[in-house]
ModelCIF file with pLDDT and N, C-alpha, C, O atoms, coordinates in Angstrom:
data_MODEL
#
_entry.id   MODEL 
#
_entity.id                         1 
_entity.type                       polymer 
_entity.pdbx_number_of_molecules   1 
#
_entity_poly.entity_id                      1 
_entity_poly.type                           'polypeptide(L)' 
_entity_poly.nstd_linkage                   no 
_entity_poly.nstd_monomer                   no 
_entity_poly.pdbx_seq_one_letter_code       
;(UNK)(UNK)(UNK)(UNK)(UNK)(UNK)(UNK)(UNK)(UNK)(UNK)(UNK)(UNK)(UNK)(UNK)(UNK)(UNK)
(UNK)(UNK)(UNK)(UNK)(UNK)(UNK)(UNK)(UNK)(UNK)(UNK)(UNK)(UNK)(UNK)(UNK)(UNK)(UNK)
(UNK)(UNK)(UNK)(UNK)(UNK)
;
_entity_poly.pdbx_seq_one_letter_code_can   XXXXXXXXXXXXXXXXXXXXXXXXXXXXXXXXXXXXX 
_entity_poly.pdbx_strand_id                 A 
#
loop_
_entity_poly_seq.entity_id 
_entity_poly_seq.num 
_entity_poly_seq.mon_id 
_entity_poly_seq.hetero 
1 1  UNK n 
1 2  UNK n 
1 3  UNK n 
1 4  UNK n 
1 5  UNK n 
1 6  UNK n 
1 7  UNK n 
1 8  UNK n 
1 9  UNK n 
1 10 UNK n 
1 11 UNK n 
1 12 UNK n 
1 13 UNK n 
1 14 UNK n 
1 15 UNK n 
1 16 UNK n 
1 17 UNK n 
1 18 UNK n 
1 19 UNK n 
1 20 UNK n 
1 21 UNK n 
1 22 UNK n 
1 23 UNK n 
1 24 UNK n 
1 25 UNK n 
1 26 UNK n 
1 27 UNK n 
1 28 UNK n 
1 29 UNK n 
1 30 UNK n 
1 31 UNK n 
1 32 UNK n 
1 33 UNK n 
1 34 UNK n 
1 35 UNK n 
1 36 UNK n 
1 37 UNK n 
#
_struct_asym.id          A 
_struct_asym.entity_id   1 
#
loop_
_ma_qa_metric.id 
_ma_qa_metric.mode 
_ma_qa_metric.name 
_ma_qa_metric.software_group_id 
_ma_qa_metric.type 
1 global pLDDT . pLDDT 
2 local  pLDDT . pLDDT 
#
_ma_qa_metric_global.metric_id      1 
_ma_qa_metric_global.metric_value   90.19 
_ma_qa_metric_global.model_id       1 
_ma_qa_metric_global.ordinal_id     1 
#
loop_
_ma_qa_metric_local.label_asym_id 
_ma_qa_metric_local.label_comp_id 
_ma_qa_metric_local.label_seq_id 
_ma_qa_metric_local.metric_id 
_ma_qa_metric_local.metric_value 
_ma_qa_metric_local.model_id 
_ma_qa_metric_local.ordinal_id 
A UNK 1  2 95.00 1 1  
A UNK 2  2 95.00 1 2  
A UNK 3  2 95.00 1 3  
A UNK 4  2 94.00 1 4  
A UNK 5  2 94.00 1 5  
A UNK 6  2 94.00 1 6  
A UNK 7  2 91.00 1 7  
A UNK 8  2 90.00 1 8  
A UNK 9  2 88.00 1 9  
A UNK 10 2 92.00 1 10 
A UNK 11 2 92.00 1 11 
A UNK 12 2 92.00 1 12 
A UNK 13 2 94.00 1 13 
A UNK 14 2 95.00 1 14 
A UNK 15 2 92.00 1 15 
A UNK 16 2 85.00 1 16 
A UNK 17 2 76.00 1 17 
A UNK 18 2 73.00 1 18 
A UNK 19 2 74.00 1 19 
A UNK 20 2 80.00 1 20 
A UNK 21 2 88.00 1 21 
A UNK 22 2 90.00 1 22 
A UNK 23 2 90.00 1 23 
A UNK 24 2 92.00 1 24 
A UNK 25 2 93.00 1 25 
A UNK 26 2 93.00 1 26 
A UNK 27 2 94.00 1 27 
A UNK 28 2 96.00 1 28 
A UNK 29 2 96.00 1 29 
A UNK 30 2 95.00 1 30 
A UNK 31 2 95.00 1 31 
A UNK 32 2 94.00 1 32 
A UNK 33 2 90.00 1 33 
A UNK 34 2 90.00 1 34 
A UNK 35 2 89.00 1 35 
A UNK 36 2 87.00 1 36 
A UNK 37 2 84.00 1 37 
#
loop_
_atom_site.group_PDB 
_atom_site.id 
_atom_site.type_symbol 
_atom_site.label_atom_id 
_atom_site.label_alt_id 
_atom_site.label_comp_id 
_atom_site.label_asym_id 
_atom_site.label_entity_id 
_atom_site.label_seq_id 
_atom_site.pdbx_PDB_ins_code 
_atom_site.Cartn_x 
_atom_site.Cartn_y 
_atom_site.Cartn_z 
_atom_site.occupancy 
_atom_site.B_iso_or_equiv 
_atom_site.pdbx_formal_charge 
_atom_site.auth_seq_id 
_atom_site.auth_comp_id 
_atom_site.auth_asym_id 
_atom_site.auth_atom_id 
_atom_site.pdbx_PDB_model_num 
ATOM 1   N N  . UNK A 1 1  ? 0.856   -1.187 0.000   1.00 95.00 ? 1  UNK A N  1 
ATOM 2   C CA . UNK A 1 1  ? 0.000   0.000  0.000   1.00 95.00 ? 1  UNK A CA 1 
ATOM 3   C C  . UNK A 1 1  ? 0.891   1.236  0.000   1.00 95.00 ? 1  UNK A C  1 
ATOM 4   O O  . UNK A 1 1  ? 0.797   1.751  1.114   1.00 95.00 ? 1  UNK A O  1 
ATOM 5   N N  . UNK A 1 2  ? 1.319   1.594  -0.406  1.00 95.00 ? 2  UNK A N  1 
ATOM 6   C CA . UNK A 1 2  ? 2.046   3.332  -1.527  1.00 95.00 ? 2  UNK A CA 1 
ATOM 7   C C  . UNK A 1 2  ? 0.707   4.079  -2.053  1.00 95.00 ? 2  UNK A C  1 
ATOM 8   O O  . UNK A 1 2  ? -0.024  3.926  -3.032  1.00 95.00 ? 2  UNK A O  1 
ATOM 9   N N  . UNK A 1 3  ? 0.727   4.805  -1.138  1.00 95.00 ? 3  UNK A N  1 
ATOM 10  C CA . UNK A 1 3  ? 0.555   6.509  -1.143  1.00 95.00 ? 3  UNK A CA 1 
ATOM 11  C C  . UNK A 1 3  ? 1.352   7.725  -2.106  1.00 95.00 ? 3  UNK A C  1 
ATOM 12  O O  . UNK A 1 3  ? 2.549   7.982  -1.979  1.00 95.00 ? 3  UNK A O  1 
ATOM 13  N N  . UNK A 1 4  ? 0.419   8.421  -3.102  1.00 94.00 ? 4  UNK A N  1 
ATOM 14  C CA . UNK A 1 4  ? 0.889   9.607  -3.541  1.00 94.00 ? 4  UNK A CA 1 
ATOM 15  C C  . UNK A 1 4  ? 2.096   10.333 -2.493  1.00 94.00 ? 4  UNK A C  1 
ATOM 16  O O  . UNK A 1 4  ? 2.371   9.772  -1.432  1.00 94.00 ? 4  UNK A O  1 
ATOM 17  N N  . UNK A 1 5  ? 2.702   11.478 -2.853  1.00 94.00 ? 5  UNK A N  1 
ATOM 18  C CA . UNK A 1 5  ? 3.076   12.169 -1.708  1.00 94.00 ? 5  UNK A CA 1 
ATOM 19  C C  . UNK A 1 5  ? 2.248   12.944 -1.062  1.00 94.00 ? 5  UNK A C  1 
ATOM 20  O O  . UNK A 1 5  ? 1.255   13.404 -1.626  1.00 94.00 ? 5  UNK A O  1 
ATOM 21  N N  . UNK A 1 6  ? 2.547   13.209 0.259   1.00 94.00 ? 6  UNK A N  1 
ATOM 22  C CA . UNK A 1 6  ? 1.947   13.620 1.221   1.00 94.00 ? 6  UNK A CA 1 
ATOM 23  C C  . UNK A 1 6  ? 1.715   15.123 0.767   1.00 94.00 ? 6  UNK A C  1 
ATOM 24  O O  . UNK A 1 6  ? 2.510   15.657 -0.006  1.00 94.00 ? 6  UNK A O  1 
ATOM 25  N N  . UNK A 1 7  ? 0.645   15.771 1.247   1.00 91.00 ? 7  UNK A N  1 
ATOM 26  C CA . UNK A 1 7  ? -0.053  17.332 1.041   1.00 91.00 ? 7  UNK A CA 1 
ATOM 27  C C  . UNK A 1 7  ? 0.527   17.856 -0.956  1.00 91.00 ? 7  UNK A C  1 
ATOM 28  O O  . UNK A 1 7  ? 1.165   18.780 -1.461  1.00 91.00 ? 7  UNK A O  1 
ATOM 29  N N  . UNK A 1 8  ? -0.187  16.607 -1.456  1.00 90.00 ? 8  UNK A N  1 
ATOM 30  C CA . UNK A 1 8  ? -0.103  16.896 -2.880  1.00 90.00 ? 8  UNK A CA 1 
ATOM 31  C C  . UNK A 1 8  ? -1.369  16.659 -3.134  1.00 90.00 ? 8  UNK A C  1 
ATOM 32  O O  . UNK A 1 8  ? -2.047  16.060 -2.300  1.00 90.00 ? 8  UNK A O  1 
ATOM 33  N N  . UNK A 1 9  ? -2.023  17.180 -4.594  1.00 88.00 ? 9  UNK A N  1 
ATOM 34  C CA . UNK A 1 9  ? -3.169  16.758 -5.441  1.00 88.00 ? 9  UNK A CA 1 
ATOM 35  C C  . UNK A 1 9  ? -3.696  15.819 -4.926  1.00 88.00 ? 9  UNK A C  1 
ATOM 36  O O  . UNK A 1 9  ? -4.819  15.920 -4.433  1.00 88.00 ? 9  UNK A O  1 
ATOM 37  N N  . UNK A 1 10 ? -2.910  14.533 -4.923  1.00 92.00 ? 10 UNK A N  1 
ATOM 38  C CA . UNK A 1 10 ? -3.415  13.357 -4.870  1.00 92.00 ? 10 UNK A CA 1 
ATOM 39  C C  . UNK A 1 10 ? -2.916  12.479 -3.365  1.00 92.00 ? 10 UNK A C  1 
ATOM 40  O O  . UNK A 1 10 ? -2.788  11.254 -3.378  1.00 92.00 ? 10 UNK A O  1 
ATOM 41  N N  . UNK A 1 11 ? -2.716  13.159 -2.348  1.00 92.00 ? 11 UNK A N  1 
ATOM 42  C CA . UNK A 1 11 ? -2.173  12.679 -1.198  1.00 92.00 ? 11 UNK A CA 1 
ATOM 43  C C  . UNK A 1 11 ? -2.792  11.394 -1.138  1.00 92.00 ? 11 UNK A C  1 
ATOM 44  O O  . UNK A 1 11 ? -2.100  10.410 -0.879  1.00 92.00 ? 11 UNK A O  1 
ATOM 45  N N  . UNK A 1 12 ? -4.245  11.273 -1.387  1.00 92.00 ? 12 UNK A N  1 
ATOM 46  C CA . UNK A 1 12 ? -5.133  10.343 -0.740  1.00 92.00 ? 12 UNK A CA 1 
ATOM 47  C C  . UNK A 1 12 ? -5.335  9.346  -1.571  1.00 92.00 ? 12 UNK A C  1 
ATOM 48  O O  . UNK A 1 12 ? -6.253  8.526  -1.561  1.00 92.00 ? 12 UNK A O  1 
ATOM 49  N N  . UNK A 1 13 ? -4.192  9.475  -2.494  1.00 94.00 ? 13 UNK A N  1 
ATOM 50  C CA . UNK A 1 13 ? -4.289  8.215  -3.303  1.00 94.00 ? 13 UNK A CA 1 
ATOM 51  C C  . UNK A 1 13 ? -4.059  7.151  -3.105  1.00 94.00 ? 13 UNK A C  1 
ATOM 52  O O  . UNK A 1 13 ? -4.152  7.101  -1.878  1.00 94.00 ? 13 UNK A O  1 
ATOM 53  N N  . UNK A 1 14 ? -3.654  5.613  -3.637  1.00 95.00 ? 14 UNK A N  1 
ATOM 54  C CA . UNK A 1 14 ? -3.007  4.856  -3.685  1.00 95.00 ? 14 UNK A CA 1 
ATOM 55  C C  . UNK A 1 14 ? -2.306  4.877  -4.922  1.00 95.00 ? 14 UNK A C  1 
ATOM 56  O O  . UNK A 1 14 ? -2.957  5.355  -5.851  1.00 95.00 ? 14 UNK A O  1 
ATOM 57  N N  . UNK A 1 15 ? -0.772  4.359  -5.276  1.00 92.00 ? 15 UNK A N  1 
ATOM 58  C CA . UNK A 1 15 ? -0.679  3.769  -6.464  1.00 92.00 ? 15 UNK A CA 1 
ATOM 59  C C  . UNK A 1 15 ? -1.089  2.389  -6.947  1.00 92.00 ? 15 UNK A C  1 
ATOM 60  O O  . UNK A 1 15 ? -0.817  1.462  -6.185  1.00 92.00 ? 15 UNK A O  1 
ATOM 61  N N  . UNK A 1 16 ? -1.630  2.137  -7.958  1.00 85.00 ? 16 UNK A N  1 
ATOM 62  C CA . UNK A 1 16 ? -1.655  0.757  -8.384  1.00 85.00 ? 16 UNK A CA 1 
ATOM 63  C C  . UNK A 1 16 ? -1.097  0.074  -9.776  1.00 85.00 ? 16 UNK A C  1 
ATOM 64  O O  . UNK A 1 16 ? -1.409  0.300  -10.945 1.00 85.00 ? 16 UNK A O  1 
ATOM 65  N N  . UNK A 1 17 ? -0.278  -0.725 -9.280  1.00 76.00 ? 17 UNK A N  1 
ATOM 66  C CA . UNK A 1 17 ? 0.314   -0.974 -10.149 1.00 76.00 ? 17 UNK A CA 1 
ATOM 67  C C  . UNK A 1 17 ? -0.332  -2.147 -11.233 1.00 76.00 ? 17 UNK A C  1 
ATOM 68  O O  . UNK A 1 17 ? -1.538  -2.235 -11.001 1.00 76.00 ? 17 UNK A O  1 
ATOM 69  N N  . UNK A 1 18 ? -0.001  -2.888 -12.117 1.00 73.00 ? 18 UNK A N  1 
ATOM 70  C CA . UNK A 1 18 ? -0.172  -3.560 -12.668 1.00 73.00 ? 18 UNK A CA 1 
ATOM 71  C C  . UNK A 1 18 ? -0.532  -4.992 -12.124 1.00 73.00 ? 18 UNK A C  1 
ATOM 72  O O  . UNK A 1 18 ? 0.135   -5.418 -11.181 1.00 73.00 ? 18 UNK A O  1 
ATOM 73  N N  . UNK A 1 19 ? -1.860  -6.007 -12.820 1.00 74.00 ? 19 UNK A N  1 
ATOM 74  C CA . UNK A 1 19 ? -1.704  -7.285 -12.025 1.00 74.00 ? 19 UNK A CA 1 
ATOM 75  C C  . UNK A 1 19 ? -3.133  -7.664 -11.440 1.00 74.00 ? 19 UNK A C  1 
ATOM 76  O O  . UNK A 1 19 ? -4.060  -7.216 -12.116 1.00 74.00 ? 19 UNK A O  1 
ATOM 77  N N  . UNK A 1 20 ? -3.409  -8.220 -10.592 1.00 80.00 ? 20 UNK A N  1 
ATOM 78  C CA . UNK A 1 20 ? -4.305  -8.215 -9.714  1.00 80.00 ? 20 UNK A CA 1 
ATOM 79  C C  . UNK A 1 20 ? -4.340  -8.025 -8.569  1.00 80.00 ? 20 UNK A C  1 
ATOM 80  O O  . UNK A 1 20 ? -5.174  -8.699 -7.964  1.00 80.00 ? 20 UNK A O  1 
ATOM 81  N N  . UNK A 1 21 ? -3.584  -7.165 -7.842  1.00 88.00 ? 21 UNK A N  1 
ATOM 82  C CA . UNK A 1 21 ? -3.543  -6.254 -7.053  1.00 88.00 ? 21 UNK A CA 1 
ATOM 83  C C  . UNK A 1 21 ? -4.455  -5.036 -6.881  1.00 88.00 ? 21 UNK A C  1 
ATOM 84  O O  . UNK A 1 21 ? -4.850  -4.478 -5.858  1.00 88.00 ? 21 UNK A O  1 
ATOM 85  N N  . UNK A 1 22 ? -4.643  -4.822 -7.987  1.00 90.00 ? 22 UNK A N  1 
ATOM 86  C CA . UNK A 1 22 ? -5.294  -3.095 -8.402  1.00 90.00 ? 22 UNK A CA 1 
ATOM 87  C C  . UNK A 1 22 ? -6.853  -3.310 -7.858  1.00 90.00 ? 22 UNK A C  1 
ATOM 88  O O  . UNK A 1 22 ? -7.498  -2.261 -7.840  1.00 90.00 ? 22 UNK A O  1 
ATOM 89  N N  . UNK A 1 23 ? -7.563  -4.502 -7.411  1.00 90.00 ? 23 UNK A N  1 
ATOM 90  C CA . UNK A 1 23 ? -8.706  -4.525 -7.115  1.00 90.00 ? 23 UNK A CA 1 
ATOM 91  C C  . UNK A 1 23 ? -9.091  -4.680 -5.743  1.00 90.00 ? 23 UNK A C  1 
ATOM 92  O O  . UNK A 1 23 ? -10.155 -4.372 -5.207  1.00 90.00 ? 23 UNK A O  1 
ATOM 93  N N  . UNK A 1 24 ? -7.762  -5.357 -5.114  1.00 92.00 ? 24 UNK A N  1 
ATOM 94  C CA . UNK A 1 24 ? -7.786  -5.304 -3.231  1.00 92.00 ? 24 UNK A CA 1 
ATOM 95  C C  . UNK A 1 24 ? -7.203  -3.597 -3.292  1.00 92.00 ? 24 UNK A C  1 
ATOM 96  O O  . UNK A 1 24 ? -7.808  -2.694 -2.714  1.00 92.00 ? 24 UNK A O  1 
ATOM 97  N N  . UNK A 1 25 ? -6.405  -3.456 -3.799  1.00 93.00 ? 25 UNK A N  1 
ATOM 98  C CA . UNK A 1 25 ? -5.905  -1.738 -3.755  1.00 93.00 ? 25 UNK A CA 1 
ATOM 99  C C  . UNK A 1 25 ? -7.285  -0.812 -3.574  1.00 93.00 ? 25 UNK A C  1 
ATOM 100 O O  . UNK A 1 25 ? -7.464  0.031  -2.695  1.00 93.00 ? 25 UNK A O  1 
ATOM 101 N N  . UNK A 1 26 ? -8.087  -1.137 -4.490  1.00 93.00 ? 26 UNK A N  1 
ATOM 102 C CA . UNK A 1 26 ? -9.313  -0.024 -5.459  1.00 93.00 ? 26 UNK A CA 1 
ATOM 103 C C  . UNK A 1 26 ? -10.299 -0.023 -4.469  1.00 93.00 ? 26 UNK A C  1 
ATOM 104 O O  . UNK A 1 26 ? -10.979 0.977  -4.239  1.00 93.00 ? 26 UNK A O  1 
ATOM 105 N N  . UNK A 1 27 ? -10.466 -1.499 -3.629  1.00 94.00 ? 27 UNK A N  1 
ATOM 106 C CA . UNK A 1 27 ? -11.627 -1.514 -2.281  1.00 94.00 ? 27 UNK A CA 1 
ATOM 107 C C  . UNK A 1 27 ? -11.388 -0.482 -1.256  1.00 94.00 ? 27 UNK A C  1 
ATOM 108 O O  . UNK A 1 27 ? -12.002 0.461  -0.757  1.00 94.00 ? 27 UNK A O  1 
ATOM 109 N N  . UNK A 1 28 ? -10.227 -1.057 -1.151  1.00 96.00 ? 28 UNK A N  1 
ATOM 110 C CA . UNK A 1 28 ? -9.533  -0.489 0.116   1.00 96.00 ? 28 UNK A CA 1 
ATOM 111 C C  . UNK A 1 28 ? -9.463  0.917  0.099   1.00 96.00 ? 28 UNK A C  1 
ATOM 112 O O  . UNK A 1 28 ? -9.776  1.490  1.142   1.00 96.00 ? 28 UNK A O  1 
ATOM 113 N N  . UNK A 1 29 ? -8.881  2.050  -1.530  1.00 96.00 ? 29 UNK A N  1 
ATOM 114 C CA . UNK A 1 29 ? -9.057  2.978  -1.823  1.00 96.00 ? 29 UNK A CA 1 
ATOM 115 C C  . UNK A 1 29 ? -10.293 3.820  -1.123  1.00 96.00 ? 29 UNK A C  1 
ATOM 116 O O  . UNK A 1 29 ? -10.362 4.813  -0.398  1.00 96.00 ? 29 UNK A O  1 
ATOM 117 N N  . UNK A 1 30 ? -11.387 2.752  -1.819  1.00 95.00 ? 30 UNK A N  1 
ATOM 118 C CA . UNK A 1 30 ? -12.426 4.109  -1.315  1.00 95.00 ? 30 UNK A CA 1 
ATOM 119 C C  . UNK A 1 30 ? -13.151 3.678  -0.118  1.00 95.00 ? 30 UNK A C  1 
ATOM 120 O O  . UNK A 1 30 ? -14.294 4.118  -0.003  1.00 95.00 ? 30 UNK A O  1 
ATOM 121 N N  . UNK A 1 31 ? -12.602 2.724  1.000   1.00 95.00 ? 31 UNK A N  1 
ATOM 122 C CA . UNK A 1 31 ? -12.611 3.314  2.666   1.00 95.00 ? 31 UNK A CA 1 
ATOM 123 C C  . UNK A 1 31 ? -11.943 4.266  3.039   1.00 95.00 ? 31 UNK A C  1 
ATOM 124 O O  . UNK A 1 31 ? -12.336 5.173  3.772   1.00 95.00 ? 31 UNK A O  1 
ATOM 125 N N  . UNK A 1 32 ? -10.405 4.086  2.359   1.00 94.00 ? 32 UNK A N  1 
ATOM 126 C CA . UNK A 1 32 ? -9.483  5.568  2.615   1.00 94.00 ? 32 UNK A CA 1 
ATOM 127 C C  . UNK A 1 32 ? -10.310 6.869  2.415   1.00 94.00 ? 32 UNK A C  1 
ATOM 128 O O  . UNK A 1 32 ? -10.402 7.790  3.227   1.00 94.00 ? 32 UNK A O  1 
ATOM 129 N N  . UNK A 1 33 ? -10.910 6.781  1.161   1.00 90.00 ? 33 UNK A N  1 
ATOM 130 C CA . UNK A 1 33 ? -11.444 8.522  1.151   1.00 90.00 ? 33 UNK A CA 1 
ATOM 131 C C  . UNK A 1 33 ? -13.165 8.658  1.716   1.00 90.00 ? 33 UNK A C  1 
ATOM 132 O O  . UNK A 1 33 ? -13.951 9.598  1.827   1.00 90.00 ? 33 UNK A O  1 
ATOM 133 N N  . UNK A 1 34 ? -13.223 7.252  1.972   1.00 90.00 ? 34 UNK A N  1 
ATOM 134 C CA . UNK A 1 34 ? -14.698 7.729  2.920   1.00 90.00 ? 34 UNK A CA 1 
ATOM 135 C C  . UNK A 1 34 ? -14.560 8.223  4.269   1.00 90.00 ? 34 UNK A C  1 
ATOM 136 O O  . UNK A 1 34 ? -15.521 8.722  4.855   1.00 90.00 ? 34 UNK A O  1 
ATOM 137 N N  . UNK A 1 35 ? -13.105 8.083  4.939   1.00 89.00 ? 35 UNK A N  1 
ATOM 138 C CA . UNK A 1 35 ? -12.581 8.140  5.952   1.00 89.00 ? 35 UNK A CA 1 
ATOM 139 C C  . UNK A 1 35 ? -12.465 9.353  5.909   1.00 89.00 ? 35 UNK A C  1 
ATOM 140 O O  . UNK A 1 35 ? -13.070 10.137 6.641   1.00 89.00 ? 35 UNK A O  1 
ATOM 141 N N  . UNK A 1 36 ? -11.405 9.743  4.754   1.00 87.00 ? 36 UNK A N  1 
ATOM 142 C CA . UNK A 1 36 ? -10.974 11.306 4.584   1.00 87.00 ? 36 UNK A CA 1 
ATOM 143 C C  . UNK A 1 36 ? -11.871 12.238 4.855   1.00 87.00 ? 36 UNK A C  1 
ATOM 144 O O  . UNK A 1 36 ? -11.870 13.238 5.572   1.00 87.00 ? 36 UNK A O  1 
ATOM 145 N N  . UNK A 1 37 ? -12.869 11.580 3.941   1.00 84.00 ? 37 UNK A N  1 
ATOM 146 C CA . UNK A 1 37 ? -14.187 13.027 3.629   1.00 84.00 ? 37 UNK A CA 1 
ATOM 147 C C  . UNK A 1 37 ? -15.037 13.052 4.685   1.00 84.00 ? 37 UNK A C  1 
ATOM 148 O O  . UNK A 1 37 ? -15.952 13.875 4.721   1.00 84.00 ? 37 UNK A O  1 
#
């Protein structure tokens, strides 16, 4: 789990890389920004 940089555009991102990863990443993503918001 890699994070944008911190107090940028996209702080609250994740990166996702290639694979099947990108879909446990993409769940998980938007608890992060339900959290945020």
């Amino acid at each position: 789990f890699r994070f944008r940089e911190p107090y940028s555009g996209l702080a609250y991102a994740l990166e996702a890389g290639k694979g099947g990863t990108r879909t446990i990443l993409m769940a998980v993503q938007a608890h992060i920004i339900r959290y945020l918001l």
